[in-house]
PDB file of N, CA and C in Angstrom:
ATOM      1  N   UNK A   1     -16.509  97.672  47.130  1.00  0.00           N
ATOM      2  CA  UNK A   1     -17.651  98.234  47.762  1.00  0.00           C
ATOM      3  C   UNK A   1     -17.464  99.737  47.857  1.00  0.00           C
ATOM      4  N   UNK A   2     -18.591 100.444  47.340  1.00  0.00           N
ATOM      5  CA  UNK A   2     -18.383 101.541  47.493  1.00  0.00           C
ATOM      6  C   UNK A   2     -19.230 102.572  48.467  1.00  0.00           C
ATOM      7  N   UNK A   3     -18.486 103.520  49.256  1.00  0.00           N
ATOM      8  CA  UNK A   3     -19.465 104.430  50.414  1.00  0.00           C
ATOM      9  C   UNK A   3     -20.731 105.210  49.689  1.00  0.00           C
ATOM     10  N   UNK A   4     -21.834 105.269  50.416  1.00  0.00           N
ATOM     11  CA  UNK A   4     -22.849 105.960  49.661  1.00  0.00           C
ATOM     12  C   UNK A   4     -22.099 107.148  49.715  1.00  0.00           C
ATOM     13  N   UNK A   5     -22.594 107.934  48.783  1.00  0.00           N
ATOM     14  CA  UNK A   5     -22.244 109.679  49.066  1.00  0.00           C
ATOM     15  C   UNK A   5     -23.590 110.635  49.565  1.00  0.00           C
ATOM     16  N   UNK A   6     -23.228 111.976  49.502  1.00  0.00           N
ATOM     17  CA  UNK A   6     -24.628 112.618  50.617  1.00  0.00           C
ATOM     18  C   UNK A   6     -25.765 112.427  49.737  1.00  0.00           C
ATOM     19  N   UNK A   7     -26.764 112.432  50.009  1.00  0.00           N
ATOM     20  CA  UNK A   7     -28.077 112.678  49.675  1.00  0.00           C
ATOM     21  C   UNK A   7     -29.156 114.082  49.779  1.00  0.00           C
ATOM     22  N   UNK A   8     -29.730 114.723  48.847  1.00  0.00           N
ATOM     23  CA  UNK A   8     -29.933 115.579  48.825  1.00  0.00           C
ATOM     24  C   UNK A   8     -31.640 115.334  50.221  1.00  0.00           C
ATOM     25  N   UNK A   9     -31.483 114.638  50.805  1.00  0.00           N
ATOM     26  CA  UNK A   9     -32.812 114.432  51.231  1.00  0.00           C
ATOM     27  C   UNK A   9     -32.992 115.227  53.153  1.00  0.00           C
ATOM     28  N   UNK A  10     -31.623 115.915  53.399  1.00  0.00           N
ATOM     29  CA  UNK A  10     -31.635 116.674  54.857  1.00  0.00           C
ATOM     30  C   UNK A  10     -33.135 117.503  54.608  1.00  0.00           C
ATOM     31  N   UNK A  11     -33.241 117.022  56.100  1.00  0.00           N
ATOM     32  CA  UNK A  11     -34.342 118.099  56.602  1.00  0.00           C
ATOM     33  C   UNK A  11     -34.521 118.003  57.833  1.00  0.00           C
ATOM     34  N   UNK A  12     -35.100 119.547  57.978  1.00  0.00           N
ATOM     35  CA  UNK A  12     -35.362 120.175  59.482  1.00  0.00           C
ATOM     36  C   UNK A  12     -36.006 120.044  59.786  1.00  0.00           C
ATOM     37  N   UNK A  13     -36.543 119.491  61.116  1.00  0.00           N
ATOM     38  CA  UNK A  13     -37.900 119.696  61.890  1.00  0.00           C
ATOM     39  C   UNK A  13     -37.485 120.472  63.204  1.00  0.00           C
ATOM     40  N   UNK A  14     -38.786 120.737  64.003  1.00  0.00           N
ATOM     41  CA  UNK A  14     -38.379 121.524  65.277  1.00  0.00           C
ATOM     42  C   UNK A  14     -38.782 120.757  66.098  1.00  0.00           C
ATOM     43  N   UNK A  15     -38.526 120.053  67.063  1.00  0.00           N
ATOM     44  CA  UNK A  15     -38.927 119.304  68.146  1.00  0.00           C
ATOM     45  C   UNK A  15     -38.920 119.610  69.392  1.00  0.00           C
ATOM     46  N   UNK A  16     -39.983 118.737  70.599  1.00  0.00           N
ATOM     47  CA  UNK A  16     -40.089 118.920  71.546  1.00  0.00           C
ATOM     48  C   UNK A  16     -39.153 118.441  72.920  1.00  0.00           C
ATOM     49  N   UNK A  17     -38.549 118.752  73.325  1.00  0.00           N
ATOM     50  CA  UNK A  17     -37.478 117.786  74.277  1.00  0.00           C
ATOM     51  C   UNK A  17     -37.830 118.426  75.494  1.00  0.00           C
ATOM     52  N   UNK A  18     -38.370 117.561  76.762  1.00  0.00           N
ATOM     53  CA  UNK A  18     -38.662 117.235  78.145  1.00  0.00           C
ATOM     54  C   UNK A  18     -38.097 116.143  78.840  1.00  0.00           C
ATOM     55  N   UNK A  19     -37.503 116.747  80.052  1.00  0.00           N
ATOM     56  CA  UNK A  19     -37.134 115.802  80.617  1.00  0.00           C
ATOM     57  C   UNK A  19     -38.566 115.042  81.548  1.00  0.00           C
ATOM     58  N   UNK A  20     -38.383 113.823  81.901  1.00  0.00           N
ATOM     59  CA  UNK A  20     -39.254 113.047  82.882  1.00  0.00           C
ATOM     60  C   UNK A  20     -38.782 111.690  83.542  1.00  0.00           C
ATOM     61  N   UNK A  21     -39.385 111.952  84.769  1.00  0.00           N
ATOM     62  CA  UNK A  21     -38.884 110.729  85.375  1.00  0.00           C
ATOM     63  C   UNK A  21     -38.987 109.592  85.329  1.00  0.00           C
ATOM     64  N   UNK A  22     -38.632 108.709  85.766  1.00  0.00           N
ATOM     65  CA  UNK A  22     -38.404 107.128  85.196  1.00  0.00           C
ATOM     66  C   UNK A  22     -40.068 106.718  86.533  1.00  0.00           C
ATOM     67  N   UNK A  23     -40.787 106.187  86.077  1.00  0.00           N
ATOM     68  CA  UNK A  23     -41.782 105.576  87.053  1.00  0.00           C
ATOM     69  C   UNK A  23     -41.599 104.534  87.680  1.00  0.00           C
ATOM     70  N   UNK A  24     -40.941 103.843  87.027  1.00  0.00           N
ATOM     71  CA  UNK A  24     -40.478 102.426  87.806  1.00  0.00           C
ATOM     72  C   UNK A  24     -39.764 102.456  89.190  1.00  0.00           C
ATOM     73  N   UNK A  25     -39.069 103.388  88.616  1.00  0.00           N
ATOM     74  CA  UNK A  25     -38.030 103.925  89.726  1.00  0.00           C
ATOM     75  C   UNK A  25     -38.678 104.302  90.960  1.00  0.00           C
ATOM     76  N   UNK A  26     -39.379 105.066  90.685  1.00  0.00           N
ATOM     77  CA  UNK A  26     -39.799 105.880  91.926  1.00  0.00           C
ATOM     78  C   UNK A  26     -40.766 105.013  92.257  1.00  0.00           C
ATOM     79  N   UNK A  27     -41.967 104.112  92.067  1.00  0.00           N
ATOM     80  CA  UNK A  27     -42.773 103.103  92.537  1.00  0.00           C
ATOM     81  C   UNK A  27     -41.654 101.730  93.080  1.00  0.00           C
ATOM     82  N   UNK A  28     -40.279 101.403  93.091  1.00  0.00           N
ATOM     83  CA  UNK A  28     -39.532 100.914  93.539  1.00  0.00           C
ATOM     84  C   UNK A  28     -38.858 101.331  95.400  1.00  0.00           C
ATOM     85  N   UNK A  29     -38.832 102.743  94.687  1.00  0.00           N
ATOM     86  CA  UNK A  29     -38.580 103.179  96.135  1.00  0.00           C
ATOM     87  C   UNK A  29     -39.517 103.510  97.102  1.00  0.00           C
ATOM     88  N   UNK A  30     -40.487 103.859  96.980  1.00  0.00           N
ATOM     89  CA  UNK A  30     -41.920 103.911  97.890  1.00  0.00           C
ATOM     90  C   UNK A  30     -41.781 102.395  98.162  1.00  0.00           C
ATOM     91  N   UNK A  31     -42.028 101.021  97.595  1.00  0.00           N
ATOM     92  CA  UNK A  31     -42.117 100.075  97.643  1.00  0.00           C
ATOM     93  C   UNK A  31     -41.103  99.582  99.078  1.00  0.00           C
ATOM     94  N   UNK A  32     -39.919  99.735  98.579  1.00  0.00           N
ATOM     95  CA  UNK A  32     -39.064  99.537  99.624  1.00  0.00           C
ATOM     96  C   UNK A  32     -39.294 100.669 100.791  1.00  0.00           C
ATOM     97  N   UNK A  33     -38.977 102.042 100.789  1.00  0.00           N
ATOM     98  CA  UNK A  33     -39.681 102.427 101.680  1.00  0.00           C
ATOM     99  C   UNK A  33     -40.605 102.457 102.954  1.00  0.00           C
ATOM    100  N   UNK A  34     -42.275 101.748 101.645  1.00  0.00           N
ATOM    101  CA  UNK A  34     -42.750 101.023 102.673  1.00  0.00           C
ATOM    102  C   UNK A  34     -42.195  99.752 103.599  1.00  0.00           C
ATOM    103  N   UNK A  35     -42.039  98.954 103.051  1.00  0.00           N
ATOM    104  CA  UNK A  35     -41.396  97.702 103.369  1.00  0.00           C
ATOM    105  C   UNK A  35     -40.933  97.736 104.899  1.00  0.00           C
ATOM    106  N   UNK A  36     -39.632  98.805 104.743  1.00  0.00           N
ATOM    107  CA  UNK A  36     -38.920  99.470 105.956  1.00  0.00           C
ATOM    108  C   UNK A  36     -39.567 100.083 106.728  1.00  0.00           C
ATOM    109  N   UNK A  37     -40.475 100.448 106.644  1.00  0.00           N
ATOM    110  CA  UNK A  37     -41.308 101.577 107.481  1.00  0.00           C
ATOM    111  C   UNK A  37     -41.880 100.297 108.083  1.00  0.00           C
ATOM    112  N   UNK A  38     -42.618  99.120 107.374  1.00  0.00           N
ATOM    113  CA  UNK A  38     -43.577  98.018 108.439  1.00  0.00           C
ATOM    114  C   UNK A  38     -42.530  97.389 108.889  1.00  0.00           C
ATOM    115  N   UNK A  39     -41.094  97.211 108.954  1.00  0.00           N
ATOM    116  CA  UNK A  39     -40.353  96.454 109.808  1.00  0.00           C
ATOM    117  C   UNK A  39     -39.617  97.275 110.792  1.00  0.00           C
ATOM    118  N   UNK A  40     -40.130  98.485 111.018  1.00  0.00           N
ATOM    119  CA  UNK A  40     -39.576  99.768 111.907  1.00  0.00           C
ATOM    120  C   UNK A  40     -40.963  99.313 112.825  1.00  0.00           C
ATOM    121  N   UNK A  41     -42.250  99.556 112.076  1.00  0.00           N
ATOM    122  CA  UNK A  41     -43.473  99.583 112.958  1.00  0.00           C
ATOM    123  C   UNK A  41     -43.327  98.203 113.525  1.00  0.00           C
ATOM    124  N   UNK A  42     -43.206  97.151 112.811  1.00  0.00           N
ATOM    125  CA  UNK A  42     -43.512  95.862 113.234  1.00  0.00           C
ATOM    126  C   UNK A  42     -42.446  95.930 114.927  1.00  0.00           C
ATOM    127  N   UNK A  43     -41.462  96.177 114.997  1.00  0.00           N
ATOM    128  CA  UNK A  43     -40.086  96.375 115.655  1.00  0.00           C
ATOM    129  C   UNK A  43     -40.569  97.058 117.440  1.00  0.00           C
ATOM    130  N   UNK A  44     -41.116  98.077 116.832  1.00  0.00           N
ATOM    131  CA  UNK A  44     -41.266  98.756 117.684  1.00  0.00           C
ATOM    132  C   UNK A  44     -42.425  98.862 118.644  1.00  0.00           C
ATOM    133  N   UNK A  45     -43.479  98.640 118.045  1.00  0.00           N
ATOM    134  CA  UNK A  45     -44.528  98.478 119.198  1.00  0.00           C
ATOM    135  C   UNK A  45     -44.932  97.257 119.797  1.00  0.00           C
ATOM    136  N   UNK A  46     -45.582  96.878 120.790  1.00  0.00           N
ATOM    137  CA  UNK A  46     -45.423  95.596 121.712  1.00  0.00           C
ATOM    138  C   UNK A  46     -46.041  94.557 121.250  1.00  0.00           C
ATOM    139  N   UNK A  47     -45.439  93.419 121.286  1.00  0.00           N
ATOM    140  CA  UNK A  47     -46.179  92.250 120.430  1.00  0.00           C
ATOM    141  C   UNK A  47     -48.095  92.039 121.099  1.00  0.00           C
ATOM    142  N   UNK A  48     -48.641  92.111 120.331  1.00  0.00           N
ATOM    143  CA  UNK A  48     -49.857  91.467 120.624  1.00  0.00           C
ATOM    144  C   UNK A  48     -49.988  89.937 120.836  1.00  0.00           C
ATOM    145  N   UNK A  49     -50.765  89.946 121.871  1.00  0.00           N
ATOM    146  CA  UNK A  49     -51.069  88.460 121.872  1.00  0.00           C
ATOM    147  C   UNK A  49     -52.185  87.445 121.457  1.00  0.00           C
ATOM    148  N   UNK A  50     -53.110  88.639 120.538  1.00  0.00           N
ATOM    149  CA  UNK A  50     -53.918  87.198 119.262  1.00  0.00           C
ATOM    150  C   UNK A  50     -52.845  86.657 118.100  1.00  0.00           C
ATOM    151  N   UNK A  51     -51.162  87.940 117.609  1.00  0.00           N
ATOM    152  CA  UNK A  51     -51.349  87.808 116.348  1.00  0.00           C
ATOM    153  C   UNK A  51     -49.310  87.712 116.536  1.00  0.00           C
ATOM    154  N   UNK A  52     -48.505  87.118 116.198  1.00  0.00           N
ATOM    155  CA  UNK A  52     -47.436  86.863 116.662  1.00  0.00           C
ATOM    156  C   UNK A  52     -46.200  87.948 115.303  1.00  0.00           C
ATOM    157  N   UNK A  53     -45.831  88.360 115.750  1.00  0.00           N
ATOM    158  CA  UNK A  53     -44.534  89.488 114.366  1.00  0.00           C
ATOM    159  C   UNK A  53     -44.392  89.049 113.338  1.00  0.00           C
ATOM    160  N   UNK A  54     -44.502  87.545 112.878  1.00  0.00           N
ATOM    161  CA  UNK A  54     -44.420  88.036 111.311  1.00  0.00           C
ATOM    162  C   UNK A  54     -45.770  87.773 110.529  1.00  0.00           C
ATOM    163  N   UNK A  55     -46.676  87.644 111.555  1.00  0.00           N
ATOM    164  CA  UNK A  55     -48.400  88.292 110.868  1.00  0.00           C
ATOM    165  C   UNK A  55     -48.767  89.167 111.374  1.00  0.00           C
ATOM    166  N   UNK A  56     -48.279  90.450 112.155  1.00  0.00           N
ATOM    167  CA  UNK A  56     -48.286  91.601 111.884  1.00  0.00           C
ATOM    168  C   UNK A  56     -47.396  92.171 111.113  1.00  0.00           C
ATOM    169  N   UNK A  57     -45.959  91.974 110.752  1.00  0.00           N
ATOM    170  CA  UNK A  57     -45.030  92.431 109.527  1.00  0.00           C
ATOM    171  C   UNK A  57     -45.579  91.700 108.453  1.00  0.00           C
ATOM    172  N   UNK A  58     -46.376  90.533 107.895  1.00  0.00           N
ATOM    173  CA  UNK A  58     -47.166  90.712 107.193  1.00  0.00           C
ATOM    174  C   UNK A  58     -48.129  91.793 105.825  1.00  0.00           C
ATOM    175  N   UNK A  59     -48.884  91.582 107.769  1.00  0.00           N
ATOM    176  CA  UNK A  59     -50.039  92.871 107.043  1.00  0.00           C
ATOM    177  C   UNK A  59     -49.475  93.918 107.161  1.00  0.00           C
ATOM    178  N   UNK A  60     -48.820  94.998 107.962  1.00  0.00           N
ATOM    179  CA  UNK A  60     -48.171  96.032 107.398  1.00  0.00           C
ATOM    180  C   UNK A  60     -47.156  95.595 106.306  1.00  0.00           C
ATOM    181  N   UNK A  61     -46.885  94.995 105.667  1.00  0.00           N
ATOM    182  CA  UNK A  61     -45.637  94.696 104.745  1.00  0.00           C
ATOM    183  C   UNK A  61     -46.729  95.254 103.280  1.00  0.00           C
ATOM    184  N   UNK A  62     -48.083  93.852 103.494  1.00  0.00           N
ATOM    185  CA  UNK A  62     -49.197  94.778 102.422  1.00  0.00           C
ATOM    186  C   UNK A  62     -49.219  96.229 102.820  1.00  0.00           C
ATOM    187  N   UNK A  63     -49.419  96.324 103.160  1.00  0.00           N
ATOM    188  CA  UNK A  63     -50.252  97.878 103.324  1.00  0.00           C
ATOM    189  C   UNK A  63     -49.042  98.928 103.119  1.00  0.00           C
ATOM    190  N   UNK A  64     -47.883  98.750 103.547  1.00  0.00           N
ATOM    191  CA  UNK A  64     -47.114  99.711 103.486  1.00  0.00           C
ATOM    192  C   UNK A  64     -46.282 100.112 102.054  1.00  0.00           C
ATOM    193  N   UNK A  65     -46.212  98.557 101.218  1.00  0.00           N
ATOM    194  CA  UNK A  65     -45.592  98.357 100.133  1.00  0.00           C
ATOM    195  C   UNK A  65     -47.014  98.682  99.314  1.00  0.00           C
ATOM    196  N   UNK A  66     -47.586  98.688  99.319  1.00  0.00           N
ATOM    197  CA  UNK A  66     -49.324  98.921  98.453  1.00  0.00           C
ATOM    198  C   UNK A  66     -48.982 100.495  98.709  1.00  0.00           C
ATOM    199  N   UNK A  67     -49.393 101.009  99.646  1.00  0.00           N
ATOM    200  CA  UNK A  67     -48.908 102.950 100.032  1.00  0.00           C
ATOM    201  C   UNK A  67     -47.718 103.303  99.345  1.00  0.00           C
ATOM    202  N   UNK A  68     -46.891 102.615  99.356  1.00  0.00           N
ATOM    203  CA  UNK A  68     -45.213 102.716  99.153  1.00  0.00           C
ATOM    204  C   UNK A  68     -45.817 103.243  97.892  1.00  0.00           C
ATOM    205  N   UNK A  69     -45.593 102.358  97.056  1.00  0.00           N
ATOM    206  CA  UNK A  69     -46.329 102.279  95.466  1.00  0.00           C
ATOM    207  C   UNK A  69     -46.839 103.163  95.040  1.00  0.00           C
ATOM    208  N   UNK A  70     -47.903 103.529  95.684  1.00  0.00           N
ATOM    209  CA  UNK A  70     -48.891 104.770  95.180  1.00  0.00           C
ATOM    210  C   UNK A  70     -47.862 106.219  96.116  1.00  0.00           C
ATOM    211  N   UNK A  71     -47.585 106.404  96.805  1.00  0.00           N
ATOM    212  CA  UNK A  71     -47.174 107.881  96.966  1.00  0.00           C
ATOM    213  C   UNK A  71     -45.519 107.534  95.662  1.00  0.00           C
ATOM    214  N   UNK A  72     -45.215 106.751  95.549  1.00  0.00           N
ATOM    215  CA  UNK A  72     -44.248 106.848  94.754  1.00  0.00           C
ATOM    216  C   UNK A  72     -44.877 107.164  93.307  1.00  0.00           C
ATOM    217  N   UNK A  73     -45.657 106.446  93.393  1.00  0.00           N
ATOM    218  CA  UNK A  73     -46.137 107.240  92.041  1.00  0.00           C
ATOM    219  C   UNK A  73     -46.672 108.612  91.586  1.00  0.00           C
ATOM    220  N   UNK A  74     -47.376 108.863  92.922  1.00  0.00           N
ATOM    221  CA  UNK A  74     -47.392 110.114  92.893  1.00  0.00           C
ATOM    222  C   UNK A  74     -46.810 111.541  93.131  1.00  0.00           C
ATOM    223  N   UNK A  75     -45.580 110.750  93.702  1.00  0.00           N
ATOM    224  CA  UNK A  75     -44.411 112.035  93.549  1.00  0.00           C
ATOM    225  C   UNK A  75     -44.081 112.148  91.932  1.00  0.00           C
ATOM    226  N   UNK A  76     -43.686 110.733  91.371  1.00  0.00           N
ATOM    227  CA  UNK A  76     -43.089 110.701  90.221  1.00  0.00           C
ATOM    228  C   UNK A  76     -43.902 111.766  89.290  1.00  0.00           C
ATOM    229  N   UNK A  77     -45.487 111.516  89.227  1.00  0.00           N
ATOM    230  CA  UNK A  77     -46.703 112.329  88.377  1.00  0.00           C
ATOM    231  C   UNK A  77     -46.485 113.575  88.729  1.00  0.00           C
ATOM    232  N   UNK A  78     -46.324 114.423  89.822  1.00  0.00           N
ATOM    233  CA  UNK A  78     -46.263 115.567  90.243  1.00  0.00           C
ATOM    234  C   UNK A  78     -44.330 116.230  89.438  1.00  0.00           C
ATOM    235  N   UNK A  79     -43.351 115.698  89.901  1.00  0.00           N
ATOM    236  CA  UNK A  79     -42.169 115.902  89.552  1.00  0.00           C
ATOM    237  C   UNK A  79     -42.457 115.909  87.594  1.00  0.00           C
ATOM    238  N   UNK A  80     -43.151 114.996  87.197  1.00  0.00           N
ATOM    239  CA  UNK A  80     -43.579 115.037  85.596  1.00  0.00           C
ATOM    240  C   UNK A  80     -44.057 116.150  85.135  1.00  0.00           C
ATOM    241  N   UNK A  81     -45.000 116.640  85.967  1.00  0.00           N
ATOM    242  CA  UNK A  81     -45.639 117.469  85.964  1.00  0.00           C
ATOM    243  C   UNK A  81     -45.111 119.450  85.892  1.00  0.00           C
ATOM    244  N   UNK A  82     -43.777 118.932  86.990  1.00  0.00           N
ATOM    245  CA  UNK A  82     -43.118 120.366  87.309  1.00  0.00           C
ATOM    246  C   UNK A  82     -42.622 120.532  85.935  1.00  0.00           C
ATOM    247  N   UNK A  83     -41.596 119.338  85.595  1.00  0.00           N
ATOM    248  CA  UNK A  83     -40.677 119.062  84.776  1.00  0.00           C
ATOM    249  C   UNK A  83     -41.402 119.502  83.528  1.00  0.00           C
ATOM    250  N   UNK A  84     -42.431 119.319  83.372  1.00  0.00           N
ATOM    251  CA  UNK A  84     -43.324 119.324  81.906  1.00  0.00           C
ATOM    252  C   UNK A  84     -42.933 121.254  81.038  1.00  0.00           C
ATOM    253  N   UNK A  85     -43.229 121.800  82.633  1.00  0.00           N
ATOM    254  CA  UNK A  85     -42.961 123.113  82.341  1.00  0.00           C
ATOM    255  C   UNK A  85     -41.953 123.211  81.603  1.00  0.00           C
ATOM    256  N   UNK A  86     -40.539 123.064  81.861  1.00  0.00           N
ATOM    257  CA  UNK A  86     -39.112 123.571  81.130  1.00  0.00           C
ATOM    258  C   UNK A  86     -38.893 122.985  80.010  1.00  0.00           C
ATOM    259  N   UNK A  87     -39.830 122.274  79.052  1.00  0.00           N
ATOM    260  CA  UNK A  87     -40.027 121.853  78.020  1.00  0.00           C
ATOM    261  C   UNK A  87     -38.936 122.621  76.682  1.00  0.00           C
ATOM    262  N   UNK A  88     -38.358 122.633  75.967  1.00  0.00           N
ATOM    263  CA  UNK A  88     -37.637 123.235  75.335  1.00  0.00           C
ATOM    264  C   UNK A  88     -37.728 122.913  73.316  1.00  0.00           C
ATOM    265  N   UNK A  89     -37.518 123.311  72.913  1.00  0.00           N
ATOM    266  CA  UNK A  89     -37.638 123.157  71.558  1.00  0.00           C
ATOM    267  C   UNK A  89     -36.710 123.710  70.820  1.00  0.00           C
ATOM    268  N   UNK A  90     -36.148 122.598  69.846  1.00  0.00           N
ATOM    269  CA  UNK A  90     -34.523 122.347  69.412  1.00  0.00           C
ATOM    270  C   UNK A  90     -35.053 121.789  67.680  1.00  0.00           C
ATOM    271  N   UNK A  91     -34.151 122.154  66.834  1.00  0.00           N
ATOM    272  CA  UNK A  91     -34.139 122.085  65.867  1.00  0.00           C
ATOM    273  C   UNK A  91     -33.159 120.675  65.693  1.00  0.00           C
ATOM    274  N   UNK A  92     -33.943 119.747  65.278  1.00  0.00           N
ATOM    275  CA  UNK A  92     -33.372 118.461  64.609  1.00  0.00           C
ATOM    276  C   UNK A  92     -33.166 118.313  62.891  1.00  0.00           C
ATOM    277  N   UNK A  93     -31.777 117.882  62.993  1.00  0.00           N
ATOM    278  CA  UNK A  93     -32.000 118.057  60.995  1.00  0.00           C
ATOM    279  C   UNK A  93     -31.253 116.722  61.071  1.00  0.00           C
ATOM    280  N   UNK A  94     -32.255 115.877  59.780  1.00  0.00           N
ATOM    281  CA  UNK A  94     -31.878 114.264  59.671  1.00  0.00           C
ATOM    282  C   UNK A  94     -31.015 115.010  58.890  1.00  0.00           C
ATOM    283  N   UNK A  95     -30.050 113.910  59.001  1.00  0.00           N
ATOM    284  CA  UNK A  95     -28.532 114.016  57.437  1.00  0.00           C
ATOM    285  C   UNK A  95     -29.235 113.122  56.320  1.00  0.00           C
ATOM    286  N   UNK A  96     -30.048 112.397  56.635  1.00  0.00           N
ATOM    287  CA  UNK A  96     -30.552 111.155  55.679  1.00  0.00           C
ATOM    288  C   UNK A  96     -29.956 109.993  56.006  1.00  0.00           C
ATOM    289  N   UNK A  97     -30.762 109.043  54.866  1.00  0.00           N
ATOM    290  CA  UNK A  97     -30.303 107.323  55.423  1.00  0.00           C
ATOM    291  C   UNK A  97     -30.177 106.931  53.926  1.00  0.00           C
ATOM    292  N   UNK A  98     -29.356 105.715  54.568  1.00  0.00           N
ATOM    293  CA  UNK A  98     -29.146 105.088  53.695  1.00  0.00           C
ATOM    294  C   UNK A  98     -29.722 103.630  53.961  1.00  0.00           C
ATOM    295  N   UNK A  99     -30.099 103.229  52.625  1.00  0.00           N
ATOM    296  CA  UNK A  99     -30.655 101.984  52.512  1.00  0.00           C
ATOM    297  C   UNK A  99     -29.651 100.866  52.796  1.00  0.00           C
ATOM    298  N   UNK A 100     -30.348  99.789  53.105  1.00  0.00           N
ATOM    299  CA  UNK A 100     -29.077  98.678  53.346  1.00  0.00           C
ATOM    300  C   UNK A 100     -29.669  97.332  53.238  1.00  0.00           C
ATOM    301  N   UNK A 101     -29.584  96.600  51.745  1.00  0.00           N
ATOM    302  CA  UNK A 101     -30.249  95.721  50.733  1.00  0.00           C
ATOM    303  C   UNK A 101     -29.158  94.175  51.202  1.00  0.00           C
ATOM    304  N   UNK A 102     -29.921  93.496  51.491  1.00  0.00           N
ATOM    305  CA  UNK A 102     -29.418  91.929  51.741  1.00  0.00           C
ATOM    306  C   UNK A 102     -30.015  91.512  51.072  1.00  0.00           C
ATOM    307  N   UNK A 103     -28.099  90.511  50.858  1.00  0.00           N
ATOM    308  CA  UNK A 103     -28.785  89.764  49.903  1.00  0.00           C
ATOM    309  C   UNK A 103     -29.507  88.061  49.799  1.00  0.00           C
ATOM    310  N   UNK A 104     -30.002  87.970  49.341  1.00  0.00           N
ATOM    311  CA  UNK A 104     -30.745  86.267  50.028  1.00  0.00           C
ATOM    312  C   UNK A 104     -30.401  85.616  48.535  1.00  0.00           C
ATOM    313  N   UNK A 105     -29.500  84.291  49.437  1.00  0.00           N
ATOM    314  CA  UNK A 105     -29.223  83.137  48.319  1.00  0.00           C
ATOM    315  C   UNK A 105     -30.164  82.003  48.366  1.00  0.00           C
TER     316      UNK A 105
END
């Protein structure tokens, strides 16, 4: 078996490289966030007596993990946004490829 040798086929392009944040991520942590925030609220103020703590940690659990979500996302869009600025542009040069042929019996 023998190694390919170089190929006359290098070339340069100029490309764009930005960093950005992971979205998942940050709609994870708002999520939890909220979460914690309705079992701080749930915790702390005096039980009502139509609706018993874990149907008020419940509905703040929606509401806070639903909020969570969206300000997490919208930090993430804004931080995308800063980030977008320092954008940089770098010269990429392929070396080339090589083909790689299987064989079928």
């Amino acid at each position: 078996m023998t190694s390919p040798g170089p190929t006359d086929s290098e070339t340069v392009t100029t490309v764009t490289v930005h960093r950005s944040p992971r979205y998942f991520s940050f709609m994870i942590v708002g999520a939890v966030i909220g979460a914690i925030l309705a079992l701080v609220l749930t915790l702390t103020f005096p039980e009502n007596p139509d609706f018993d703590r874990a149907q008020v940690f419940g509905f703040l659990l929606l509401a806070g993990v639903t909020l969570g979500v969206a300000l997490g996302s919208l930090v993430a869009l804004i931080l995308d946004r800063l980030l977008r600025r320092t954008t940089a542009k770098v010269v990429a040069d392929r070396l080339g490829s090589t083909e790689i042929t299987e064989k079928t019996e």
